[in-house]
N, C-alpha and C. Protein backbone atom coordinates (compact mmCIF):
# COMPACT_ATOMS: atom_id res chain seq x y z
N UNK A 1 9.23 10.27 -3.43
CA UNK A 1 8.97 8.95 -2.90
C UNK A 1 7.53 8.91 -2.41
N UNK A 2 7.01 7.59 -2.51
CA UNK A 2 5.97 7.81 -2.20
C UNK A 2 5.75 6.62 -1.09
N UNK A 3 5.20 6.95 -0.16
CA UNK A 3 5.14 6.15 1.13
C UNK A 3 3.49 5.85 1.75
N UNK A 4 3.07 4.57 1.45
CA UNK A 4 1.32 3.71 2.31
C UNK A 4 1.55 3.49 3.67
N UNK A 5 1.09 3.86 4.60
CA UNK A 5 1.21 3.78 6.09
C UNK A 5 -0.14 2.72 6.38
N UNK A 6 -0.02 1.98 7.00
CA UNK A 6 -1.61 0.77 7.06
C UNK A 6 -1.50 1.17 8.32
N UNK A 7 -2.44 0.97 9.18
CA UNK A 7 -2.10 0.93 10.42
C UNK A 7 -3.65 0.87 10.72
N UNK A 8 -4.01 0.35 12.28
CA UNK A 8 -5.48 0.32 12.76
C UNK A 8 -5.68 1.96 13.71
N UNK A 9 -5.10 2.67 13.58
CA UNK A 9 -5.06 3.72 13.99
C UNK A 9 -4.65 4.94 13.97
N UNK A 10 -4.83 5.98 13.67
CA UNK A 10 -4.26 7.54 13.47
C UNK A 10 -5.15 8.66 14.13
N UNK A 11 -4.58 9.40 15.15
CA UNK A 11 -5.00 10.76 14.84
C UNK A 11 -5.07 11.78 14.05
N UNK A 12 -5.99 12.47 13.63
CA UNK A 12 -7.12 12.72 14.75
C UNK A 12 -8.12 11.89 14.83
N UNK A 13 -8.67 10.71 13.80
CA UNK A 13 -9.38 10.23 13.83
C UNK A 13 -10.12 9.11 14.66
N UNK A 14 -8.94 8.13 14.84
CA UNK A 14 -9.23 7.42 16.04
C UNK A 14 -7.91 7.16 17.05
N UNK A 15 -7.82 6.84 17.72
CA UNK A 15 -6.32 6.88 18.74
C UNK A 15 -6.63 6.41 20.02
N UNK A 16 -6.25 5.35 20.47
CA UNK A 16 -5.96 4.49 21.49
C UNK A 16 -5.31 4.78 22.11
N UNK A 17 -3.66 5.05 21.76
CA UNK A 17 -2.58 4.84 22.15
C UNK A 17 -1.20 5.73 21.65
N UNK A 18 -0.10 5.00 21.70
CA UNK A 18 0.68 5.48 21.15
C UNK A 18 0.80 5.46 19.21
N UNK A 19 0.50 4.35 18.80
CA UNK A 19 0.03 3.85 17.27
C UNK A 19 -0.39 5.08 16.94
N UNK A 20 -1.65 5.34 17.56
CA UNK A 20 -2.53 6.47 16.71
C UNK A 20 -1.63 7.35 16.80
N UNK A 21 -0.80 8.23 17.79
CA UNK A 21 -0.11 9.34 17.98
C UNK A 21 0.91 9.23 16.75
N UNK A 22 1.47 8.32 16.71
CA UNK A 22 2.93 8.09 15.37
C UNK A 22 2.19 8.16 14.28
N UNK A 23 1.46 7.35 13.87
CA UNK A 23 0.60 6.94 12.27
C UNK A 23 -0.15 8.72 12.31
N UNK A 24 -0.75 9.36 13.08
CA UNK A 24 -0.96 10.69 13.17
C UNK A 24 0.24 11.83 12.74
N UNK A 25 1.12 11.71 13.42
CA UNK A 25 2.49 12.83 13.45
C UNK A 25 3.22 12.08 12.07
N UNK A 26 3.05 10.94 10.99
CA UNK A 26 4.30 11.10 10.32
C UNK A 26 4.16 11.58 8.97
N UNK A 27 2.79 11.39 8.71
CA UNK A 27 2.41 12.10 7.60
C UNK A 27 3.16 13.47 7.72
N UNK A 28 2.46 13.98 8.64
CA UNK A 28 3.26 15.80 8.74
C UNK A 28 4.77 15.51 9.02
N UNK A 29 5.56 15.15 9.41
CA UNK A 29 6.85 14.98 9.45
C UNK A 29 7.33 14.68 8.20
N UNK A 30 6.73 13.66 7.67
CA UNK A 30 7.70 13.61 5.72
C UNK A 30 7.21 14.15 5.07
N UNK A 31 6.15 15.45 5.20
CA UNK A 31 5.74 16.22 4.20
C UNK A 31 6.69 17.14 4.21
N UNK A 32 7.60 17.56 5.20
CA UNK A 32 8.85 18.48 5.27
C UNK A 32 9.75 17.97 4.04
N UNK A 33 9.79 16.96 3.49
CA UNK A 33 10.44 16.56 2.02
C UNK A 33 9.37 16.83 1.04
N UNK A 34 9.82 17.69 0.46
CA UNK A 34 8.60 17.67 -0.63
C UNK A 34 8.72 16.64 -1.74
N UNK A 35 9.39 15.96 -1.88
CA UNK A 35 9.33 15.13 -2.67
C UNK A 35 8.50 13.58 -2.42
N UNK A 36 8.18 13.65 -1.17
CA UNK A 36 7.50 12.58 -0.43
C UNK A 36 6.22 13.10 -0.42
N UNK A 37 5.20 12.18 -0.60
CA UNK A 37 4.06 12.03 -0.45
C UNK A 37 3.87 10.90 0.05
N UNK A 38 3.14 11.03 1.24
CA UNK A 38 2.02 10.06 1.82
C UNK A 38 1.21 9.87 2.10
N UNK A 39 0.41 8.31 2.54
CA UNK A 39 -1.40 8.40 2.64
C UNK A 39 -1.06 7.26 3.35
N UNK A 40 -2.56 7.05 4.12
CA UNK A 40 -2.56 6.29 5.11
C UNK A 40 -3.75 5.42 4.57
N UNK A 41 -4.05 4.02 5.26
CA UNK A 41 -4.91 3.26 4.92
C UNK A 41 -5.50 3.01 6.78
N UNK A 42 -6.78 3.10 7.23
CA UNK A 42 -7.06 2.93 8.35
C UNK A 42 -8.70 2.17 7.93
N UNK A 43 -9.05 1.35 9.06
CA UNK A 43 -10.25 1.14 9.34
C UNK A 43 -11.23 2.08 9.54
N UNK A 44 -12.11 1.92 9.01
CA UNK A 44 -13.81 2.87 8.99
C UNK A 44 -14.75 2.76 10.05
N UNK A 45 -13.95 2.93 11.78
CA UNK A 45 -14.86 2.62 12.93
C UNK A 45 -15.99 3.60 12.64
N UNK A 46 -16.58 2.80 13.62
CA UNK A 46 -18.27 3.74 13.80
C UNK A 46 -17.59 5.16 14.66
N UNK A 47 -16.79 5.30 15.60
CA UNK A 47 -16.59 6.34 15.98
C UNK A 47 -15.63 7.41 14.61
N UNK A 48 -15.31 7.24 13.72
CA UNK A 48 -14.95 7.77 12.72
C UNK A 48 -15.90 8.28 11.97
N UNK A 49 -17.24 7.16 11.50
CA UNK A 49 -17.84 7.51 10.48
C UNK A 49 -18.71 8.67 11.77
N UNK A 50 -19.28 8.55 13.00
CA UNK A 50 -19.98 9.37 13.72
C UNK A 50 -19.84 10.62 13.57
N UNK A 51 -18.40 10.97 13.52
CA UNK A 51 -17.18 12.05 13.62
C UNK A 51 -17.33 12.60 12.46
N UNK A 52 -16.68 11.54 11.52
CA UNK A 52 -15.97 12.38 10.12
C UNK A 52 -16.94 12.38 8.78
N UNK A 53 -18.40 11.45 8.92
CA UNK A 53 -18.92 11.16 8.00
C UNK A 53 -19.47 11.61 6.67
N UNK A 54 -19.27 12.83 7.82
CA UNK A 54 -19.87 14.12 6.50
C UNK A 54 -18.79 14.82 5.95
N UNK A 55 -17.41 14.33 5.87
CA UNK A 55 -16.51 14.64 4.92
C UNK A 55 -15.63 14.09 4.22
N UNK A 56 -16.07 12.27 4.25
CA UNK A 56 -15.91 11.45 3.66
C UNK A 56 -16.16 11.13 2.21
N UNK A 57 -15.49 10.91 1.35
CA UNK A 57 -15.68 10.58 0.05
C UNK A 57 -15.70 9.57 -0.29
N UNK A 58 -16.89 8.95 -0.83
CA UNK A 58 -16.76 7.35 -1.42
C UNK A 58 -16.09 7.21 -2.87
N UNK A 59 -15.01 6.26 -2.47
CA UNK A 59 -13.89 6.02 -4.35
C UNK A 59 -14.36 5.01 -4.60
N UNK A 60 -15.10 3.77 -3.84
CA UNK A 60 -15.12 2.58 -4.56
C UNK A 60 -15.76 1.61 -3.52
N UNK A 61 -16.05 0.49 -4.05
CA UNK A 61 -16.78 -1.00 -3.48
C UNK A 61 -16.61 -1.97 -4.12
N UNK A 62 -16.43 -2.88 -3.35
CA UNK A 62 -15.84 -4.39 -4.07
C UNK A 62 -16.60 -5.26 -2.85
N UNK A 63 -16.38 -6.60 -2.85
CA UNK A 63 -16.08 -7.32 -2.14
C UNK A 63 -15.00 -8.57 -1.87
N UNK A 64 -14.45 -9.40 -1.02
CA UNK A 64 -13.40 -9.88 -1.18
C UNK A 64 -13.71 -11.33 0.50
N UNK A 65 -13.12 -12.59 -0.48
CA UNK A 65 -13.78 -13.52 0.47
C UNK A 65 -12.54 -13.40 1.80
N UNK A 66 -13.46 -13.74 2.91
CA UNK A 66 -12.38 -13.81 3.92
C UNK A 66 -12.95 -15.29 4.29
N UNK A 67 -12.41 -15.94 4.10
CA UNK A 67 -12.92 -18.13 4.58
C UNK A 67 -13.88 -18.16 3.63
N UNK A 68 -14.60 -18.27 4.38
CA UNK A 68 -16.17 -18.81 3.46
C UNK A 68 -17.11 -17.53 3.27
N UNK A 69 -16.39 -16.89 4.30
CA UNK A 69 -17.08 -15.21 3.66
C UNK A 69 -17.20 -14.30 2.44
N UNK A 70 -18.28 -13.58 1.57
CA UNK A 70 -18.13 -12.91 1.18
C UNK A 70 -18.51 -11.54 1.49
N UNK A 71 -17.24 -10.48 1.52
CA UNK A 71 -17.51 -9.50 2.12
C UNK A 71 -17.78 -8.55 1.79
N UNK A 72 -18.24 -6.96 1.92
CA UNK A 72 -18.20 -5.85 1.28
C UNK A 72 -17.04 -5.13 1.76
N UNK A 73 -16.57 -4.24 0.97
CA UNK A 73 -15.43 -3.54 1.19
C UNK A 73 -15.75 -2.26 0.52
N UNK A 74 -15.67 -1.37 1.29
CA UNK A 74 -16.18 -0.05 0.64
C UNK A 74 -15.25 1.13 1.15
N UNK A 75 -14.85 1.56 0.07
CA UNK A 75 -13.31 2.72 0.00
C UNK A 75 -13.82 3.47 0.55
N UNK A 76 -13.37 4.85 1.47
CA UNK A 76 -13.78 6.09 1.50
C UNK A 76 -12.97 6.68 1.56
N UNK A 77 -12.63 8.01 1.61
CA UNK A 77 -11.12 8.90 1.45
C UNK A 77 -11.16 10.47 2.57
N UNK A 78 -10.70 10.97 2.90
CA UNK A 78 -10.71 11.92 3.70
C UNK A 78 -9.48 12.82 3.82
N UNK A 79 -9.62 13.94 2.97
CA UNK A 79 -8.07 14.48 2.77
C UNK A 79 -7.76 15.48 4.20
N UNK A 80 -6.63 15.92 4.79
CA UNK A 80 -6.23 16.29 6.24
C UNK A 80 -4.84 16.63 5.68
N UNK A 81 -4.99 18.24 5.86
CA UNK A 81 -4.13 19.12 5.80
C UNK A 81 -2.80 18.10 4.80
N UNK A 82 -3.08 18.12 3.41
CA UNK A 82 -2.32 17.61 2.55
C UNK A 82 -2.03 16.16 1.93
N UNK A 83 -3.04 15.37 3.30
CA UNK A 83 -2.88 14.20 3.62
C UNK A 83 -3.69 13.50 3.24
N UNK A 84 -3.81 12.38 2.48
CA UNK A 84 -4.93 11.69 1.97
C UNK A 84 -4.98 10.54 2.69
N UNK A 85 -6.33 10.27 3.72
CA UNK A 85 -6.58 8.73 4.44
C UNK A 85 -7.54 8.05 3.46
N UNK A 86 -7.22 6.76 3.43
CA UNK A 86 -8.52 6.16 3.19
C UNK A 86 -8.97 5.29 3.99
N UNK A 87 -10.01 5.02 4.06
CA UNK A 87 -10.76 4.09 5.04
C UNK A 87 -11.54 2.80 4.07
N UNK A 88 -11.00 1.51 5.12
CA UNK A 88 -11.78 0.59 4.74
C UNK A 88 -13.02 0.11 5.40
N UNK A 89 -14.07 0.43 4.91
CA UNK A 89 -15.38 0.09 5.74
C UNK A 89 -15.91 -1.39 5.82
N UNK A 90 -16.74 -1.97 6.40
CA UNK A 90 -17.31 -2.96 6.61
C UNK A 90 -18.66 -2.66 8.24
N UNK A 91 -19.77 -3.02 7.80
CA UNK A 91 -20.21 -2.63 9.08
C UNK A 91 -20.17 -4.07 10.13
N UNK A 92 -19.57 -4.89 9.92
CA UNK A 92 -19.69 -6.04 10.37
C UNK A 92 -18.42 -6.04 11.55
N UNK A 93 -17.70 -5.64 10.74
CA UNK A 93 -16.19 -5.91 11.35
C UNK A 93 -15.72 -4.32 12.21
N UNK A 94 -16.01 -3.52 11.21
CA UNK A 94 -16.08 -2.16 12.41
C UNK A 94 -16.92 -0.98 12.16
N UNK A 95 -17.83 -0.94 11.74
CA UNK A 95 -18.69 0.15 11.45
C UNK A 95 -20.00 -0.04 12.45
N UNK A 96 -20.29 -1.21 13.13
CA UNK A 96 -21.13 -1.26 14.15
C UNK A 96 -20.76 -1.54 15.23
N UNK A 97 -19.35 -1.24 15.54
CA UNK A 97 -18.87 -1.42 16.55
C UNK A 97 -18.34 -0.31 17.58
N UNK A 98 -18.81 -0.40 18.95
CA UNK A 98 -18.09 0.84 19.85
C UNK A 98 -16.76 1.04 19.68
N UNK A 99 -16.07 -0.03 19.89
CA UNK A 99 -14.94 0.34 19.96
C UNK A 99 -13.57 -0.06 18.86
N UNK A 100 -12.59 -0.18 19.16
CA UNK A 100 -11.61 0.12 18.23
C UNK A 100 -11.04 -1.49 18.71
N UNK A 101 -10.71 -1.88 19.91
CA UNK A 101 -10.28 -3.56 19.87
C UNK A 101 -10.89 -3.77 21.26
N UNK A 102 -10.61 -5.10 21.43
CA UNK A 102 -11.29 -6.16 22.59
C UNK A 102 -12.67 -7.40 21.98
N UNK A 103 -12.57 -7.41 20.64
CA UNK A 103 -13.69 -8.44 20.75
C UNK A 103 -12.87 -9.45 20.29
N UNK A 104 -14.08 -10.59 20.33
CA UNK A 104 -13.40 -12.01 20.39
C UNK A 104 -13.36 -12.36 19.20
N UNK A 105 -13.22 -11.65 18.31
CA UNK A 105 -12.80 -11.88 16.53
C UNK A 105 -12.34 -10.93 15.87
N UNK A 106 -10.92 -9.93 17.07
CA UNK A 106 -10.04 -9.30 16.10
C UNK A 106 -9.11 -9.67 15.58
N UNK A 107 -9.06 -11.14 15.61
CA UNK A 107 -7.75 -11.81 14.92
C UNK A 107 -8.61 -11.62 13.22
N UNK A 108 -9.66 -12.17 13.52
CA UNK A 108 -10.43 -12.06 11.92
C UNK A 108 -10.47 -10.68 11.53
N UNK A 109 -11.23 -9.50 11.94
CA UNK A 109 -11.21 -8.24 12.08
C UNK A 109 -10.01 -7.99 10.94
N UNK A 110 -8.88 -7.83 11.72
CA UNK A 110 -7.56 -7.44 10.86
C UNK A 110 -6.94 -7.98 10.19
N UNK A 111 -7.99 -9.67 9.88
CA UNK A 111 -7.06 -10.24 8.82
C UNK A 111 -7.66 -9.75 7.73
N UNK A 112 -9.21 -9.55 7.97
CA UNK A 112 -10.25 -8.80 6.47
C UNK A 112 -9.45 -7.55 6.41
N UNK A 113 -9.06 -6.96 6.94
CA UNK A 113 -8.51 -5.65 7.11
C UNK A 113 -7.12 -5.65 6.02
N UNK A 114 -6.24 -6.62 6.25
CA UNK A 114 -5.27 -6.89 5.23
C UNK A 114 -5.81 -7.17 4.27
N UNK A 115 -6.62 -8.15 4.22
CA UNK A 115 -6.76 -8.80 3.03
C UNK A 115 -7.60 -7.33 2.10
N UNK A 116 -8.29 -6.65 2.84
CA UNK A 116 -9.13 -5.83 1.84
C UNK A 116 -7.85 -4.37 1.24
N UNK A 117 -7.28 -4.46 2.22
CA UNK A 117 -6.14 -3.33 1.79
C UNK A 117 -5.20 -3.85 0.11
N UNK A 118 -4.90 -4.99 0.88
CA UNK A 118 -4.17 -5.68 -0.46
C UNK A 118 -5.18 -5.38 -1.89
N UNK A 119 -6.29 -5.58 -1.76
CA UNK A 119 -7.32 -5.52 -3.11
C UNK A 119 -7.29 -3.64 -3.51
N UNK A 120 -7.44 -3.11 -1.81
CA UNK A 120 -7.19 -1.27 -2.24
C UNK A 120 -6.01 -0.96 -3.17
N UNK A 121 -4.48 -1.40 -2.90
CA UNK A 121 -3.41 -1.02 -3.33
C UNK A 121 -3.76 -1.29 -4.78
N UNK A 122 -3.84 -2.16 -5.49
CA UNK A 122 -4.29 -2.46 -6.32
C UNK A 122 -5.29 -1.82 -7.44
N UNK A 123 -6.25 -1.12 -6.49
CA UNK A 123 -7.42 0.11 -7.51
C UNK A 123 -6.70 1.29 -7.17
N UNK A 124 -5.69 1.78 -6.16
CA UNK A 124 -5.24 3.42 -6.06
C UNK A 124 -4.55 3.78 -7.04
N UNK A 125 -4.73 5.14 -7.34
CA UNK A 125 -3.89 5.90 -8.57
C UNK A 125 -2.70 6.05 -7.35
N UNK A 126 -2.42 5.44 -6.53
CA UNK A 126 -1.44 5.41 -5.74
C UNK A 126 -0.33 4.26 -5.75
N UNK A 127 0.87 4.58 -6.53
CA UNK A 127 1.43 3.16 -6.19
C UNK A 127 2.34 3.61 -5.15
N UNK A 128 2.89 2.91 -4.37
CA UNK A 128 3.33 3.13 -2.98
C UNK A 128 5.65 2.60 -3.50
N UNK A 129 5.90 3.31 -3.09
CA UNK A 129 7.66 3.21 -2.96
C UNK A 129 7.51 1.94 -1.55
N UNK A 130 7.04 2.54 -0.42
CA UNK A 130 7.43 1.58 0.68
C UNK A 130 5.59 1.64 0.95
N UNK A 131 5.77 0.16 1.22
CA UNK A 131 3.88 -0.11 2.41
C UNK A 131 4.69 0.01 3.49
N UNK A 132 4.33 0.44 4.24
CA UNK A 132 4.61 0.83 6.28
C UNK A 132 3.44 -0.18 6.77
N UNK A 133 3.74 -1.09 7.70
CA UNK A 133 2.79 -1.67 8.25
C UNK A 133 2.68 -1.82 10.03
N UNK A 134 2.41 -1.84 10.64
CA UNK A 134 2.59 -1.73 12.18
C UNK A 134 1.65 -2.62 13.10
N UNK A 135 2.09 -3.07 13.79
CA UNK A 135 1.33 -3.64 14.92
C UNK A 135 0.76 -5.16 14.38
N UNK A 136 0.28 -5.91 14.96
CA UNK A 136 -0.56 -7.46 15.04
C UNK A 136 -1.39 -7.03 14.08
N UNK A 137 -2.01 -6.08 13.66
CA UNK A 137 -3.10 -5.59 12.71
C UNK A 137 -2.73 -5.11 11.47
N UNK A 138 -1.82 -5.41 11.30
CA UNK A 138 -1.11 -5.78 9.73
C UNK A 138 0.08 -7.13 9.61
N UNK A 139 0.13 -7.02 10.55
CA UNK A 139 1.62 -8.57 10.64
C UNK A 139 1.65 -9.10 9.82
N UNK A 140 0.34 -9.90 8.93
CA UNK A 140 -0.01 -11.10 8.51
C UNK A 140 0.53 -10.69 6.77
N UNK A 141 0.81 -9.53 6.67
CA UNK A 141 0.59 -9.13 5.14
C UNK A 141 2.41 -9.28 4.56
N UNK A 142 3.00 -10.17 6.25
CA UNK A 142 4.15 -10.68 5.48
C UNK A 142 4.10 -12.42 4.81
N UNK A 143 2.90 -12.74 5.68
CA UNK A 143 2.49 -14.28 5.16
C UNK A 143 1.06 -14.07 4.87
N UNK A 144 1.09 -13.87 3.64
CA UNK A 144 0.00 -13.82 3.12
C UNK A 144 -0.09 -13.82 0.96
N UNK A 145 -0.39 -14.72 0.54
CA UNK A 145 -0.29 -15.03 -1.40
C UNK A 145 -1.21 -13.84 -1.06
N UNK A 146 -1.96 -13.57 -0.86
CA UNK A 146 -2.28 -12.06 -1.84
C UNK A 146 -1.61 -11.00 -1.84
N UNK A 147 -0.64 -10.76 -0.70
CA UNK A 147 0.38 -9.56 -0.51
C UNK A 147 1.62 -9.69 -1.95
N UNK A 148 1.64 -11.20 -1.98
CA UNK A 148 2.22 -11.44 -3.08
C UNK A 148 2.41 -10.97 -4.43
N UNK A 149 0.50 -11.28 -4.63
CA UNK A 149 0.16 -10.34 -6.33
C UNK A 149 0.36 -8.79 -6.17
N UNK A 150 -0.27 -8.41 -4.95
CA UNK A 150 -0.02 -6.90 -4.46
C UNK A 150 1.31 -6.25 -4.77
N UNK A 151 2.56 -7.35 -4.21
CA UNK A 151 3.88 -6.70 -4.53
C UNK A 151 4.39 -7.14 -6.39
N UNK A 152 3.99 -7.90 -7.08
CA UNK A 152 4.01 -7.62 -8.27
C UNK A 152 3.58 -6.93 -8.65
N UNK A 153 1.78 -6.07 -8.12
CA UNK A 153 1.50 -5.26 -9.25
C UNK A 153 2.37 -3.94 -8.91
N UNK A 154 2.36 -3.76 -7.46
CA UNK A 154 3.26 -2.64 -7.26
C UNK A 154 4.76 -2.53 -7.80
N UNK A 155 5.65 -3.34 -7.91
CA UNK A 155 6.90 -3.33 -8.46
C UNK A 155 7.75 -4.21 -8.01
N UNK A 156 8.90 -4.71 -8.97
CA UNK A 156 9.60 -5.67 -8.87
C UNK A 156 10.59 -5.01 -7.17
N UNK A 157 10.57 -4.03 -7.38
CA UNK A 157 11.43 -4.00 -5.97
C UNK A 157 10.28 -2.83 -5.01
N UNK A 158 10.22 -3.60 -4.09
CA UNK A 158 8.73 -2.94 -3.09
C UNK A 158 8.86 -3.05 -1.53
N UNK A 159 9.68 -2.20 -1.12
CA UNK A 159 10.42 -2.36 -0.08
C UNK A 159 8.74 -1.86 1.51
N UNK A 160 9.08 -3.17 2.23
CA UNK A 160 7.69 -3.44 2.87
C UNK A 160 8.71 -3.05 4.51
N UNK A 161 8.24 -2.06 5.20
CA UNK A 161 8.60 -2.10 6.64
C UNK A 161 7.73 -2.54 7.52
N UNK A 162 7.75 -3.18 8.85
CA UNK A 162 6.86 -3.55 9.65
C UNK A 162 7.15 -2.88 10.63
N UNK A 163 6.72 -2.59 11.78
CA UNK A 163 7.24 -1.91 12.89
C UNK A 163 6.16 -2.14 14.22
N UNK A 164 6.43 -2.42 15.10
CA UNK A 164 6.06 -2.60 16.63
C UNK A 164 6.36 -1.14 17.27
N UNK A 165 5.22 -0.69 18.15
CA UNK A 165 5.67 0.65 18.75
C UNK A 165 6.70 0.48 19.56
N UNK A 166 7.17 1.73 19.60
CA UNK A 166 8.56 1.81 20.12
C UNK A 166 9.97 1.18 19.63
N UNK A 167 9.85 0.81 18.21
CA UNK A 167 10.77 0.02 17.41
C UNK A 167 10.30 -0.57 16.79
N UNK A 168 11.41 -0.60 16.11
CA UNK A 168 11.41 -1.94 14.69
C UNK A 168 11.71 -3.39 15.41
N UNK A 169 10.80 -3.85 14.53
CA UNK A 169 10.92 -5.42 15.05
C UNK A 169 11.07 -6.10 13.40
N UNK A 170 10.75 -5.77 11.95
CA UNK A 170 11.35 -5.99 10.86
C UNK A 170 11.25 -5.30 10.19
N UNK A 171 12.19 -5.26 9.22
CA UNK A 171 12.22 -4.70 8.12
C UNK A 171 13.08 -5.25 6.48
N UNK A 172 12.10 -5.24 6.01
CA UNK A 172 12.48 -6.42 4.54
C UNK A 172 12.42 -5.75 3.38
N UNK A 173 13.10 -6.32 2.42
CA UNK A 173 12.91 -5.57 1.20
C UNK A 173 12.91 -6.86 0.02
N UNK A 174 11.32 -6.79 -0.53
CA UNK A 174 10.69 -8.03 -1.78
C UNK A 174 11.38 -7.40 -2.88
N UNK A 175 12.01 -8.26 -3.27
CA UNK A 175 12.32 -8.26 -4.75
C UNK A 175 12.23 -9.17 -5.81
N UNK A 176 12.16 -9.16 -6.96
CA UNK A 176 12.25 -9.90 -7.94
C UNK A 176 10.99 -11.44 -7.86
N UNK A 177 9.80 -10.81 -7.98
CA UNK A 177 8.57 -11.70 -7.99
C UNK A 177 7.96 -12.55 -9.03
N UNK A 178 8.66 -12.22 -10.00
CA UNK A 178 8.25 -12.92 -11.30
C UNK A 178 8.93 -14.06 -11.37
């Protein structure tokens, strides 16, 4: 099985909170199935690239409109003990930024953040069994037409979890998109 974890946070890389601690620990927890593989999709903060920059791999660049925006979106990858992250960069939205949240346009922040993930799933030699999504910083990728084409190209049955720390708050399963 193969399992996409989105999330705005993971250790070791960046971690706030509890988010980062889980999106950190589950990779290594379902690697105990060997039949599972997983990878994570996280934001490309400046305290990441400061950190990790020099063992970052660039896969790709696109851009993708957010309103009237056109944006850059630039892949990077970082493998961790079995584990493949990728990062979505932008220096606008978080690559020149101190911190990880509190400004007055992270509603936008994490909607480019979906929206550019949706365009990632799409170029990975990764197709995903379940997307894992968590927190206000993926929410939107249950109302959202591009999550739409996303779950066609991925498969007629593309079972999407959402989750709030400390519990589930949904969990759905898309089927039959054509």
């Amino acid at each position: 099985m193969k399992i996409l974890l989105v999330a705005a946070e993971a250790a070791p890389f960046i971690k706030t909170g509890g988010l980062g601690d889980v999106i950190g620990a589950l990779p290594k927890s379902l690697k105990q199935d060997a039949t599972t593989e997983t990878r994570v999709i996280l934001p490309y903060y400046k305290k990441i690239a400061e950190k990790y920059g020099a063992q970052a791999e660039d896969v790709f660049w696109t851009f993708i409109n957010v309103g009237w925006r056109h944006q850059y979106v630039g892949i990077k990858k970082i493998e961790v003990e079995g584990t493949v992250f990728y990062f979505v960069d932008n220096a606008d939205y978080f690559g020149g930024r101190d911190e990880v949240y509190g400004y007055d346009d992270d509603g936008e922040r994490f909607a480019f953040f979906q929206l550019a993930v949706a365009e990632v799933i799409e170029r990975l030699d990764f197709v995903p069994d379940i997307l894992h999504v968590n927190d206000y910083h993926t929410a939107l990728f249950f109302n959202n037409d591009r999550l739409f084409f996303c779950a066609n190209y991925l498969d007629t049955w593309c079972n999407f979890n959402f989750f709030i720390n400390n519990g589930v708050l949904h969990t759905c399963t898309c089927t039959n998109f054509d």
